[in-house]
C-alpha atoms as a PDB file:
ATOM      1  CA  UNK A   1     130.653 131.159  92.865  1.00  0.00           C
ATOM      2  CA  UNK A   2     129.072 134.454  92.258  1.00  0.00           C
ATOM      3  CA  UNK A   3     126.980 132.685  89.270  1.00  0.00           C
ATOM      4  CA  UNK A   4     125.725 130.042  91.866  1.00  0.00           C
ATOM      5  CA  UNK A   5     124.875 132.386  94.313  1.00  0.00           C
ATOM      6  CA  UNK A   6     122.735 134.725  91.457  1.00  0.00           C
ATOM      7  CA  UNK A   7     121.047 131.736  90.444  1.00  0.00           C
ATOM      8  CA  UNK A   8     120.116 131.002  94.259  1.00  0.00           C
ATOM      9  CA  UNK A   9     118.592 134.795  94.619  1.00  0.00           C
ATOM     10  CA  UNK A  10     116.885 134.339  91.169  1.00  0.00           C
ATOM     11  CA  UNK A  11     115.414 131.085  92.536  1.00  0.00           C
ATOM     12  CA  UNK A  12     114.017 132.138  96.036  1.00  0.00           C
ATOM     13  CA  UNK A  13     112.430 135.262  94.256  1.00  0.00           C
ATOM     14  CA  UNK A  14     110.610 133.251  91.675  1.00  0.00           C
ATOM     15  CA  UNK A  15     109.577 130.806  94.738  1.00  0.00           C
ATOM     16  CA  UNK A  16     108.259 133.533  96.664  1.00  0.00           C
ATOM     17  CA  UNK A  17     106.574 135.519  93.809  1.00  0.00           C
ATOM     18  CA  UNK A  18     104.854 132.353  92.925  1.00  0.00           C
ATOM     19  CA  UNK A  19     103.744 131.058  96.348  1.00  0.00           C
ATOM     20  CA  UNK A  20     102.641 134.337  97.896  1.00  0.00           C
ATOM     21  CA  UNK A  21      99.627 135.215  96.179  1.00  0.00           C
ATOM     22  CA  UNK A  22      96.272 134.809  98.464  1.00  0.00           C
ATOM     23  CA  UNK A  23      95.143 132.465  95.830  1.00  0.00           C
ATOM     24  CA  UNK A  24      92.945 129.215  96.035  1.00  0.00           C
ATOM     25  CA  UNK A  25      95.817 127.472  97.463  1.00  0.00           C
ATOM     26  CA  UNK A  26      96.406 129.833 100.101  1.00  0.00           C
ATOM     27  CA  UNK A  27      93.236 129.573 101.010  1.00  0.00           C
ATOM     28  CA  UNK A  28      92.858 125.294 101.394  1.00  0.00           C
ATOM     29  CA  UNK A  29      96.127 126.110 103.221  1.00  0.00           C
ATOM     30  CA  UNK A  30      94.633 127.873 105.983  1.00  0.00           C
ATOM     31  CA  UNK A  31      91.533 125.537 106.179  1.00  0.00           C
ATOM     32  CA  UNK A  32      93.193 122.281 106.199  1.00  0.00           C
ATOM     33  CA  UNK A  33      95.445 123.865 108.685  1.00  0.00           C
ATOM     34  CA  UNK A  34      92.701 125.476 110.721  1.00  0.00           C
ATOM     35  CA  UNK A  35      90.443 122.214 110.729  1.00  0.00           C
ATOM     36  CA  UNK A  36      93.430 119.674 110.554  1.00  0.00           C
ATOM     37  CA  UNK A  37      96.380 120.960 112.047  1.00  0.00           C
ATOM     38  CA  UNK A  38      99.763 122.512 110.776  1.00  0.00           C
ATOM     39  CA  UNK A  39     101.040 119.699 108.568  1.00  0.00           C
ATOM     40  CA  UNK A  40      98.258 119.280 106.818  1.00  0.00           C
ATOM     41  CA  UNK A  41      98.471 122.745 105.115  1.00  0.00           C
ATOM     42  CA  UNK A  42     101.906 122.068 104.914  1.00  0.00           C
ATOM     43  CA  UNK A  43     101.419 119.338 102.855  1.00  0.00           C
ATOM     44  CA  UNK A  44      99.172 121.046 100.598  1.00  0.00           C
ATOM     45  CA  UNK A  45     101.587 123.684  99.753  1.00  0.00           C
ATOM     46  CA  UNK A  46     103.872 120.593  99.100  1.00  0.00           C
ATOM     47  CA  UNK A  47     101.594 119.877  96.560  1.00  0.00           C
ATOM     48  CA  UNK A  48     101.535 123.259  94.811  1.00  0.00           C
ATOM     49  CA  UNK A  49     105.321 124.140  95.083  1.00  0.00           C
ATOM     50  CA  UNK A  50     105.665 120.402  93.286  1.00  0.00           C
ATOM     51  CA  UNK A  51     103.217 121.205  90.290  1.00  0.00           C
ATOM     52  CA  UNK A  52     105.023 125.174  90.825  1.00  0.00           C
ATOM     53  CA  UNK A  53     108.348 123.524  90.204  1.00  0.00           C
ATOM     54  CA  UNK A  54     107.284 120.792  87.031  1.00  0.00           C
ATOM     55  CA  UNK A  55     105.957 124.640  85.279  1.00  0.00           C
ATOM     56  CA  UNK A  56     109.319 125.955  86.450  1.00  0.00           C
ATOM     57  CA  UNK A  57     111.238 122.810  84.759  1.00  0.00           C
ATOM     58  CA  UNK A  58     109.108 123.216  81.608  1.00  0.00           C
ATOM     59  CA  UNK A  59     109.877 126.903  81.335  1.00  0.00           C
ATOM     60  CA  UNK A  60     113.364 126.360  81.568  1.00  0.00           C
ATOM     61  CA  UNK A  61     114.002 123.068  79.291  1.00  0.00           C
ATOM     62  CA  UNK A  62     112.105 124.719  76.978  1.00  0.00           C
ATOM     63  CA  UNK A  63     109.987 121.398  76.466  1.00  0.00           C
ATOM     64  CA  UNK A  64     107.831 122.750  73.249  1.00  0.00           C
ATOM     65  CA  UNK A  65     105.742 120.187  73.154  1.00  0.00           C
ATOM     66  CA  UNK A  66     104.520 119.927  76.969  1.00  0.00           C
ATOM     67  CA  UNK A  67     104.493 123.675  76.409  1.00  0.00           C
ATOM     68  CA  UNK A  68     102.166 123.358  73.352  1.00  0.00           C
ATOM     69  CA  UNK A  69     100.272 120.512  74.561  1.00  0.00           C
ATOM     70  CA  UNK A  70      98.966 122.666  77.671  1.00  0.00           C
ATOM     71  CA  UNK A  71      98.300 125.803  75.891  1.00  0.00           C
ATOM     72  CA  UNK A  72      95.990 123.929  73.236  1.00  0.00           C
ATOM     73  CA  UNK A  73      94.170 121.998  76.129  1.00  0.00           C
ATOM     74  CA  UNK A  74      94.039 125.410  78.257  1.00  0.00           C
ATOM     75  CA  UNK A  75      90.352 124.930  78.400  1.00  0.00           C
ATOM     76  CA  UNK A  76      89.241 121.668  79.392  1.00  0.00           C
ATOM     77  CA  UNK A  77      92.297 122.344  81.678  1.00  0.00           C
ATOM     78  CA  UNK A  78      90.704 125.529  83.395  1.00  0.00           C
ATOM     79  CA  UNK A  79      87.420 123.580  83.583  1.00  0.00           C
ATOM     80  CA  UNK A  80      88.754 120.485  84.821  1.00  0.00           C
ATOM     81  CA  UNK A  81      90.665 123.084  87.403  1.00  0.00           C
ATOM     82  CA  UNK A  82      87.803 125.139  88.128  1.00  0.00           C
ATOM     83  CA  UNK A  83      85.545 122.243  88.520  1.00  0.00           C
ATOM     84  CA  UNK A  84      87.545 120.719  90.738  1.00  0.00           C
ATOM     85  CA  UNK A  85      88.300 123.790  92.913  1.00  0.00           C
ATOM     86  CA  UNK A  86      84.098 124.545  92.825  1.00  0.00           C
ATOM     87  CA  UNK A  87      83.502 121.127  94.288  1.00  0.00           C
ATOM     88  CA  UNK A  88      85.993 120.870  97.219  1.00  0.00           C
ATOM     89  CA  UNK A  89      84.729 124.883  98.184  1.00  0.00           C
ATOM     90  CA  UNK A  90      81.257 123.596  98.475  1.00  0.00           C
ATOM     91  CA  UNK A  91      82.911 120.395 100.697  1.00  0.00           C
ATOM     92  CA  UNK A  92      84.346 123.019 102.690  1.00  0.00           C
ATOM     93  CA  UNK A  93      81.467 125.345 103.097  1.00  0.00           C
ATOM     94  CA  UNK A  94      79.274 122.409 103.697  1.00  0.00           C
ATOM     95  CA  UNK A  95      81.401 121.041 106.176  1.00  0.00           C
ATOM     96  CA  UNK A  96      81.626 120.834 110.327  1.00  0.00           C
ATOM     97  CA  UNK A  97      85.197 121.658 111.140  1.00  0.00           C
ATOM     98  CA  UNK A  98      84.846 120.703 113.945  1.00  0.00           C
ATOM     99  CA  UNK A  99      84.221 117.418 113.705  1.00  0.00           C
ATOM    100  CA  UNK A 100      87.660 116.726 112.193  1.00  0.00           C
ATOM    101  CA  UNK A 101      89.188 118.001 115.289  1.00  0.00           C
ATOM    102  CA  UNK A 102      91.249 115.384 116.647  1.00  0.00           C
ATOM    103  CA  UNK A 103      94.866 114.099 116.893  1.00  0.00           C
ATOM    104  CA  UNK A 104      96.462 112.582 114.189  1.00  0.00           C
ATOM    105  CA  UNK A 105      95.742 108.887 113.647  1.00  0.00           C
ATOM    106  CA  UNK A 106      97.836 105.874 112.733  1.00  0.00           C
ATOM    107  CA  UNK A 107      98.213 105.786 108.529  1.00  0.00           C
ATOM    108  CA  UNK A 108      97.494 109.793 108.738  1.00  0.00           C
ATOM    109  CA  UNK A 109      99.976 109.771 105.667  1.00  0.00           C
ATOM    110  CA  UNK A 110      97.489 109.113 103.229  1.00  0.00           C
ATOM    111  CA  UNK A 111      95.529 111.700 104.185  1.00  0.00           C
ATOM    112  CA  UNK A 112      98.566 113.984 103.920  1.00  0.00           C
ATOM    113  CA  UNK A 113      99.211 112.551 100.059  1.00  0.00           C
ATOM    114  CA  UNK A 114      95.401 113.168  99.422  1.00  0.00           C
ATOM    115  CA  UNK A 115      96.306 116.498 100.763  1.00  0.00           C
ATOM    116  CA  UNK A 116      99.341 116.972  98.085  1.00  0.00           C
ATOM    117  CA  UNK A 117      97.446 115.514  95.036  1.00  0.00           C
ATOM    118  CA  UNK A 118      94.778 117.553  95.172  1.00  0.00           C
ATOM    119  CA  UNK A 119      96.543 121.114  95.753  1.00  0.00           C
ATOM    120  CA  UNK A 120      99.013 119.319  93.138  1.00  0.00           C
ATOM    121  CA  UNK A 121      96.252 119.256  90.619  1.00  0.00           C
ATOM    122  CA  UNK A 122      94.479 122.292  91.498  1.00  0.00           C
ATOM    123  CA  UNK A 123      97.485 124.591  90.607  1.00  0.00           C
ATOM    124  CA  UNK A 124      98.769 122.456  87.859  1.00  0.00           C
ATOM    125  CA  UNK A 125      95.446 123.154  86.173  1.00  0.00           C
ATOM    126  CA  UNK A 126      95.326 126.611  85.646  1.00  0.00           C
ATOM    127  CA  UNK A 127      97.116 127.277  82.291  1.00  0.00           C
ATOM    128  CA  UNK A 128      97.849 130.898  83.450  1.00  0.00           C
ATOM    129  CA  UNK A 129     101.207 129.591  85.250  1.00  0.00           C
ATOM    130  CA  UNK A 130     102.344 128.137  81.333  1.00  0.00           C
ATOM    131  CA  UNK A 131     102.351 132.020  81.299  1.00  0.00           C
ATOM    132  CA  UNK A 132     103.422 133.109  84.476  1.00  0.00           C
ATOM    133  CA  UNK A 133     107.009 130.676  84.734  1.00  0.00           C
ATOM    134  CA  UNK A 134     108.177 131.729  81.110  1.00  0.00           C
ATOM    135  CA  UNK A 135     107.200 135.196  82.281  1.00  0.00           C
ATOM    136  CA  UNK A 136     109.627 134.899  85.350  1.00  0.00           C
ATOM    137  CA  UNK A 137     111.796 133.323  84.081  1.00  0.00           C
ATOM    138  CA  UNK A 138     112.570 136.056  80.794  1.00  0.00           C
ATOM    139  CA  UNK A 139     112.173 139.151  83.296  1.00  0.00           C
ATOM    140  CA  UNK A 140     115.232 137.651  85.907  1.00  0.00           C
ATOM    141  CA  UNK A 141     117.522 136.082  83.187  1.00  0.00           C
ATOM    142  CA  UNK A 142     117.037 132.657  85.246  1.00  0.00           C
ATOM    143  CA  UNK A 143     118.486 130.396  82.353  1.00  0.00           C
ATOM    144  CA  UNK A 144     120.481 131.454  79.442  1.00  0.00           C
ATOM    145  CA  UNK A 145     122.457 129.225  76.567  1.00  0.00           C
ATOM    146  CA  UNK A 146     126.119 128.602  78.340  1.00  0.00           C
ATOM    147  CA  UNK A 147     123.924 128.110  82.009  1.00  0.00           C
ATOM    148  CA  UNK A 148     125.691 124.650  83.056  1.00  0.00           C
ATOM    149  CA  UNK A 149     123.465 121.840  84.206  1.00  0.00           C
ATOM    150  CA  UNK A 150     124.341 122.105  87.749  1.00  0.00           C
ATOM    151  CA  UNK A 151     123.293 125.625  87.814  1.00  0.00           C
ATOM    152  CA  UNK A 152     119.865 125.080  86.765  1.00  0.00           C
ATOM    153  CA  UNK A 153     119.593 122.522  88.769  1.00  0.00           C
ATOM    154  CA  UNK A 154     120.337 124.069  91.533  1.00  0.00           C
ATOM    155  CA  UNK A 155     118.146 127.049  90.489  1.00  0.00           C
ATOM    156  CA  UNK A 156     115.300 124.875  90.399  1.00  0.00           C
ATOM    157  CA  UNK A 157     116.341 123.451  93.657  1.00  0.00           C
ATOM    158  CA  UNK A 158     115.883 126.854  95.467  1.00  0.00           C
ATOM    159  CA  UNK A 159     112.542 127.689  93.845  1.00  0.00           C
ATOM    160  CA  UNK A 160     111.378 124.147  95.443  1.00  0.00           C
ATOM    161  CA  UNK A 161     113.190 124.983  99.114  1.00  0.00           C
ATOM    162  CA  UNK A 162     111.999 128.743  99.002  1.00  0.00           C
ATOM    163  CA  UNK A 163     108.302 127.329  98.312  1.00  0.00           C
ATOM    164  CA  UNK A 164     108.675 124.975 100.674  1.00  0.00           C
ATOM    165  CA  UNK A 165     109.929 127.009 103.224  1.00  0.00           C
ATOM    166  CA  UNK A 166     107.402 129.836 102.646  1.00  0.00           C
ATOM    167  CA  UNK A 167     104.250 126.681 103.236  1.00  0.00           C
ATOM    168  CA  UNK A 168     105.919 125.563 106.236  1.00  0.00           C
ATOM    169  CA  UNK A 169     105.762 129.096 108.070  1.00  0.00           C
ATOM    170  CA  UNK A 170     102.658 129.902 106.561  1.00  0.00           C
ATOM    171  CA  UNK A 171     100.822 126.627 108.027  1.00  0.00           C
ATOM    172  CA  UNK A 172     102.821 127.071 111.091  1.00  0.00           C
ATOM    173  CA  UNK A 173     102.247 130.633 111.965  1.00  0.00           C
ATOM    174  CA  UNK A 174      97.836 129.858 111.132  1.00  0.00           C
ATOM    175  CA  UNK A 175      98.773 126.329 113.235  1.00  0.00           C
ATOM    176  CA  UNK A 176      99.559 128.790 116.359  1.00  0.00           C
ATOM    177  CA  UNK A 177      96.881 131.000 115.867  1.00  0.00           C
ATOM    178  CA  UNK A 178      94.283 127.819 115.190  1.00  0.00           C
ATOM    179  CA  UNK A 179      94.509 127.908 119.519  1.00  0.00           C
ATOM    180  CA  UNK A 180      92.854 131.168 119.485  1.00  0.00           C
ATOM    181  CA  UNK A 181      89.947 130.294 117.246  1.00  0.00           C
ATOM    182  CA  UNK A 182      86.788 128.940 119.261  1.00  0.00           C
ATOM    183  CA  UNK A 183      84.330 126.208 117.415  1.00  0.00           C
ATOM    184  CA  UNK A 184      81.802 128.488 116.242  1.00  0.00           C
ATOM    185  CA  UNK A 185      84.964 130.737 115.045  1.00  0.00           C
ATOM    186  CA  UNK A 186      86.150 127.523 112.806  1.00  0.00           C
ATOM    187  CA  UNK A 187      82.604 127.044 111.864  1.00  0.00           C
ATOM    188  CA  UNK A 188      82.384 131.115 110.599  1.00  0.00           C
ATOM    189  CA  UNK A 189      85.974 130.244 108.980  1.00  0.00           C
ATOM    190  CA  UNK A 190      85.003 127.136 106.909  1.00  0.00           C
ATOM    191  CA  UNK A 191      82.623 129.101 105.661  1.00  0.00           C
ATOM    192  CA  UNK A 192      84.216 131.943 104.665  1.00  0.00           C
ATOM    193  CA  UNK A 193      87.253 130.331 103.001  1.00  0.00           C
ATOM    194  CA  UNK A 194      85.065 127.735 101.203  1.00  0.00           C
ATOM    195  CA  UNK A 195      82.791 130.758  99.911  1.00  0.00           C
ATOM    196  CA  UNK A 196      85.827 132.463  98.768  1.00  0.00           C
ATOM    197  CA  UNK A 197      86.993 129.176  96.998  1.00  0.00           C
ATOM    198  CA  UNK A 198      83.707 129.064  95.268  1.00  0.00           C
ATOM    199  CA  UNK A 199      84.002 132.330  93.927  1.00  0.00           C
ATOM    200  CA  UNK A 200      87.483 132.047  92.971  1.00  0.00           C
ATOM    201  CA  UNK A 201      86.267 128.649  90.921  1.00  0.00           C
ATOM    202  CA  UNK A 202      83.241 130.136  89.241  1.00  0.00           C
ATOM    203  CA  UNK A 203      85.927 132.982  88.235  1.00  0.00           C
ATOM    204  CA  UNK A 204      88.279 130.348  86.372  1.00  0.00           C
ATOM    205  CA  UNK A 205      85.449 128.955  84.613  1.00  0.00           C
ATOM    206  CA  UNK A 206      84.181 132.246  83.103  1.00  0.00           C
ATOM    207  CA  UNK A 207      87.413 133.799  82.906  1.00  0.00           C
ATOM    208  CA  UNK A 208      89.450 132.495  79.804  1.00  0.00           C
ATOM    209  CA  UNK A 209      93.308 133.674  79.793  1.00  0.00           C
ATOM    210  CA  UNK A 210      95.014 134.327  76.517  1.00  0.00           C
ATOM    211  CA  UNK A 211      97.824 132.314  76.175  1.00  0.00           C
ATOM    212  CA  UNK A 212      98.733 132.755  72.328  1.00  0.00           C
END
């Protein structure tokens, strides 16, 4: 029992440490949930905690080859990434927020899985989490030889409920405060976060992390 419950506190540390960060993630978080409502930033920190938790997987199988594969494609990986993250900033900046105002529409699902792909892809992109997991992982002892199966698994489990968790009150807590924000005050807010997006973009293309 006391092995389960160390794994559980090893797990929602390593969620938190990795979904915390005011990263580009954080920041589509806020403006889906500022423009769209709470459950679409929800949804996009679905997306990340499910890319967070394939890293976390990797890490802890010890998959060599995925592991290999990613660090020898690290750079079309952070362009592809940075691209990607460059051209939804400028569709932010760009955009009226307030023209996407409205309540939720039949087949609004899609829109929420367009909303988990893309934050999916975004943070599976960036090679510096093939550094970060392992990273974790070594410092808090998360997996070791004579670990059983269940106990990963359940390990794993509570990074993926912790991130969850932390992207639901996150896009709830900006959902309540969304009331307070005028038009012109979403307007000034698009462009803001989209700016910083761009900037965080143009960063991961000139930046190149050393993963050997």
């Amino acid at each position: 029992m006391n092995e389960f419950i160390e794994t559980i506190y090893k797990g929602v540390t390593i969620g938190i440490l990795v979904s915390a960060p005011m990263g580009p993630i954080m920041m589509l978080c806020i403006q889906r949930t500022l423009s769209k409502g709470h459950w679409h930033g929800f949804f996009t920190g679905a997306g990340a905690a499910l890319s967070d938790i394939v890293y976390a997987g990797i890490a802890c199988l010890g998959i060599s080859f995925i592991t290999n594969f990613i660090t020898e494609h690290q750079t079309p990986l952070r362009i592809i990434g940075s691209l990607l993250l460059l051209a939804y900033g400028l569709y932010i900046f760009l955009s009226n927020p307030t023209e996407r105002i409205q309540k939720p529409k039949a087949g609004s699902n899609n829109t929420f899985t367009q909303d988990s792909i893309t934050a999916f892809f975004i943070t599976f992109s960036n090679p510096v989490n093939i550094i970060l997991f392992p990273a974790l992982i070594a410092q808090l002892n998360f997996v070791s030889p004579e670990q059983k199966l269940l106990t990963g698994l359940l390990g794993l489990s509570s990074i993926l409920v912790t991130a969850l968790l932390w992207w639901f009150g996150i896009s709830f807590v900006i959902g309540k405060l969304r009331k307070a924000f005028s038009l012109r005050g979403l307007w000034i807010m698009n462009r803001v976060v989209g700016a910083i997006i761009i900037i965080l973009s143009i960063v991961g293309l000139i930046y190149k992390p050393v993963l050997d």
